[in-house]
C-alpha atoms as a PDB file:
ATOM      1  CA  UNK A   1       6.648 -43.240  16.871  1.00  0.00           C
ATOM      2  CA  UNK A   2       8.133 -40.429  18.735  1.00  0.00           C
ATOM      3  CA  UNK A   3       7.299 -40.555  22.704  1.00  0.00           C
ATOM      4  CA  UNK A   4       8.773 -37.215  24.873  1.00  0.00           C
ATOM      5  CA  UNK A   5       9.061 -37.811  28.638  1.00  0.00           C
ATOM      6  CA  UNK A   6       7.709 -35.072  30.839  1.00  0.00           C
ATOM      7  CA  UNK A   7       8.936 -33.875  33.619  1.00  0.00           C
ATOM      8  CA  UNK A   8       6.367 -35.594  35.736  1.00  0.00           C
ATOM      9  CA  UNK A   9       7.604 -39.067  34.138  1.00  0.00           C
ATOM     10  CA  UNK A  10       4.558 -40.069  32.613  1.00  0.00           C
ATOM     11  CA  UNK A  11       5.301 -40.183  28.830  1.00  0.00           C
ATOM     12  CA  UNK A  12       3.374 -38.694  26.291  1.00  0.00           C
ATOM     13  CA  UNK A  13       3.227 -39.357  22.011  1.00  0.00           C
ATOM     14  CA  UNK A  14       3.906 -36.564  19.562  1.00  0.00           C
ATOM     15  CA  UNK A  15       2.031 -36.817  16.380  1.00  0.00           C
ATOM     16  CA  UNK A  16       4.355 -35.391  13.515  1.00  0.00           C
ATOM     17  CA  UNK A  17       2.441 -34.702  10.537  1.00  0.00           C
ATOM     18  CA  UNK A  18       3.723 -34.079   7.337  1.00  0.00           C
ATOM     19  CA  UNK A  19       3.403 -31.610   4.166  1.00  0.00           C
ATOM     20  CA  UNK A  20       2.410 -28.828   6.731  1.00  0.00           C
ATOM     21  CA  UNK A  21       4.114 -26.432   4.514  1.00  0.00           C
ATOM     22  CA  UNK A  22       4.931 -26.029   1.012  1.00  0.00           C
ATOM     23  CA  UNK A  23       7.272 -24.430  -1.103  1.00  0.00           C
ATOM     24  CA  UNK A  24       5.712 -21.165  -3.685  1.00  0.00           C
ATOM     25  CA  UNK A  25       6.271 -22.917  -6.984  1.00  0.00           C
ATOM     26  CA  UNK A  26       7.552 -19.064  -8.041  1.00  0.00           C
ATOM     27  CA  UNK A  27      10.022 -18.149  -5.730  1.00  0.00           C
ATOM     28  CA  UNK A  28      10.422 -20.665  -3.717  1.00  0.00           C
ATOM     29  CA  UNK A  29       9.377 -19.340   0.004  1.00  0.00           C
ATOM     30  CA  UNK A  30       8.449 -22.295   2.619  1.00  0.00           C
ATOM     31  CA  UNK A  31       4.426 -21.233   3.224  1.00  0.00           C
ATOM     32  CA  UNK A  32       2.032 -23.153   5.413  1.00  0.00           C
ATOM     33  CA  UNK A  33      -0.098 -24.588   3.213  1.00  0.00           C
ATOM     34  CA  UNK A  34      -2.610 -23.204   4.046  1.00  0.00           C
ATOM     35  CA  UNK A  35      -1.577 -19.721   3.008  1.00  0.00           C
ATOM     36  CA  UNK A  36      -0.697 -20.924  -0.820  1.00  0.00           C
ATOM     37  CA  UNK A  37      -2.557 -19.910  -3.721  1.00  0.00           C
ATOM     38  CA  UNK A  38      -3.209 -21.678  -6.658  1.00  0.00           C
ATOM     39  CA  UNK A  39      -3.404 -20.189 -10.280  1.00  0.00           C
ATOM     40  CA  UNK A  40      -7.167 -20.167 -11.613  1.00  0.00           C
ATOM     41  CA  UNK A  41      -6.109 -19.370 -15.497  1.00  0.00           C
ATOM     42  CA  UNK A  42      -7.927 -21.877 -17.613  1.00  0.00           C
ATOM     43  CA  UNK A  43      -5.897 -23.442 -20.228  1.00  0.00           C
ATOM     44  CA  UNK A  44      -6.723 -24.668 -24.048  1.00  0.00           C
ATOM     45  CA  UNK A  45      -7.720 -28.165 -22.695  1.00  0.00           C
ATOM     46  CA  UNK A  46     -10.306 -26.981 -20.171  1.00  0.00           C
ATOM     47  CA  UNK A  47      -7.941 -27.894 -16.945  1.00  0.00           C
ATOM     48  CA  UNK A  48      -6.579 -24.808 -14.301  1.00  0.00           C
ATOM     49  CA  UNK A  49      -2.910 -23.821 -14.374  1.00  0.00           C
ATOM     50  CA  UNK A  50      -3.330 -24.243 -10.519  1.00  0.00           C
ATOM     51  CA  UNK A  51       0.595 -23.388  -9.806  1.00  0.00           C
ATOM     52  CA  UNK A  52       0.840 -23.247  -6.229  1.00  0.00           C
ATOM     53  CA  UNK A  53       2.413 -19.398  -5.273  1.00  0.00           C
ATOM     54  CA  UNK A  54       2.493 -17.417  -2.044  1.00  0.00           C
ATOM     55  CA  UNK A  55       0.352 -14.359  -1.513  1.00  0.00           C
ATOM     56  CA  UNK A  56       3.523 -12.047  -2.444  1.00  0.00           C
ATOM     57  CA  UNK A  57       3.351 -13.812  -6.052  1.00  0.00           C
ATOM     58  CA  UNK A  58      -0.097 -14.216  -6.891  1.00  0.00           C
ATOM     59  CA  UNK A  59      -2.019 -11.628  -8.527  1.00  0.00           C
ATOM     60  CA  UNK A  60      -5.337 -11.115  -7.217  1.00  0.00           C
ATOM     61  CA  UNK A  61      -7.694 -10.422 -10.673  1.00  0.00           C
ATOM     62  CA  UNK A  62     -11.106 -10.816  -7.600  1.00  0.00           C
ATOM     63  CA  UNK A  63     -12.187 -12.259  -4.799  1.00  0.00           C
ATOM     64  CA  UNK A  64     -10.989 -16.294  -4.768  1.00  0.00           C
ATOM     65  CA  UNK A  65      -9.742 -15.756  -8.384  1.00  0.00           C
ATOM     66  CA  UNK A  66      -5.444 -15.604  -8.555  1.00  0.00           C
ATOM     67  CA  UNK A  67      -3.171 -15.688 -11.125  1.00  0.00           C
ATOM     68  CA  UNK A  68       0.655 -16.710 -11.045  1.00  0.00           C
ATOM     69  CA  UNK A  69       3.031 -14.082 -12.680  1.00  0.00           C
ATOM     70  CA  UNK A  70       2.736 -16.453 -15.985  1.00  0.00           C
ATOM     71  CA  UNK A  71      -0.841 -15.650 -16.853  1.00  0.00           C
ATOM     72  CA  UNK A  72      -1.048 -11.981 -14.890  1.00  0.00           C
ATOM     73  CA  UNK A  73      -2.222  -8.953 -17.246  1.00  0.00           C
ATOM     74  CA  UNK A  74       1.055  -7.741 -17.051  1.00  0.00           C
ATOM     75  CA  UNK A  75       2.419 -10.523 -18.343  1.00  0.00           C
ATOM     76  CA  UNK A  76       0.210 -11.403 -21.222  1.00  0.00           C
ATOM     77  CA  UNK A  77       0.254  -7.301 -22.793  1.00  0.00           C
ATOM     78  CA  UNK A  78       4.096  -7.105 -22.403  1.00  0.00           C
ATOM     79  CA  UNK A  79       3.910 -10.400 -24.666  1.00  0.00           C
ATOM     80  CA  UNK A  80       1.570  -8.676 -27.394  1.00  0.00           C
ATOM     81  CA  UNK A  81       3.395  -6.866 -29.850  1.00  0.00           C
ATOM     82  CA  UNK A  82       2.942  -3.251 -29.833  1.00  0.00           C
ATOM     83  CA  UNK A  83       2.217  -1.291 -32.945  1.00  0.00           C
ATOM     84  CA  UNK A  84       4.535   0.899 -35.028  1.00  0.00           C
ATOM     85  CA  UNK A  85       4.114   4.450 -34.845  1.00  0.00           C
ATOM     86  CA  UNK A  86       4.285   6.506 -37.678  1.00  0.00           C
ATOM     87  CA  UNK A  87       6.035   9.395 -37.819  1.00  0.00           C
END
């Protein structure tokens, strides 16, 4: 246990806590927990994708609903094949 000694001499105990802060499972930016989103795409078995991602790489579809850059809109049409055009 850590114990600091103040300038008065009485002594006095410092709680340390841990997991305070994460990392953003996308980038990788320390974030105070606290701040992190988690991804709220549902997935074939019924379970969230619930990546944890900083406010910079979630995208906000509404209000308490995110999604990490893997299940974004953007994401899912660039991955649909676009049709040929006829000329």
């Amino acid at each position: 246990m850590p114990f600091v000694r103040l300038p008065d001499g009485t002594v006095a105990h410092v709680r340390m806590q841990k997991g305070r802060s994460k990392r953003c499972k996308v980038c990788g930016h320390l974030t105070a927990q606290r701040f992190l989103r988690e991804c709220d795409f549902t997935l074939p078995n019924g379970k969230t994708c619930d990546l944890l991602m900083c406010d910079k790489c979630a995208f906000e579809v509404k209000p308490n609903f995110d999604l990490c850059p893997l299940h974004s809109p953007e994401r899912v049409f660039q991955a649909q094949p676009r049709p040929k055009e006829s000329i």
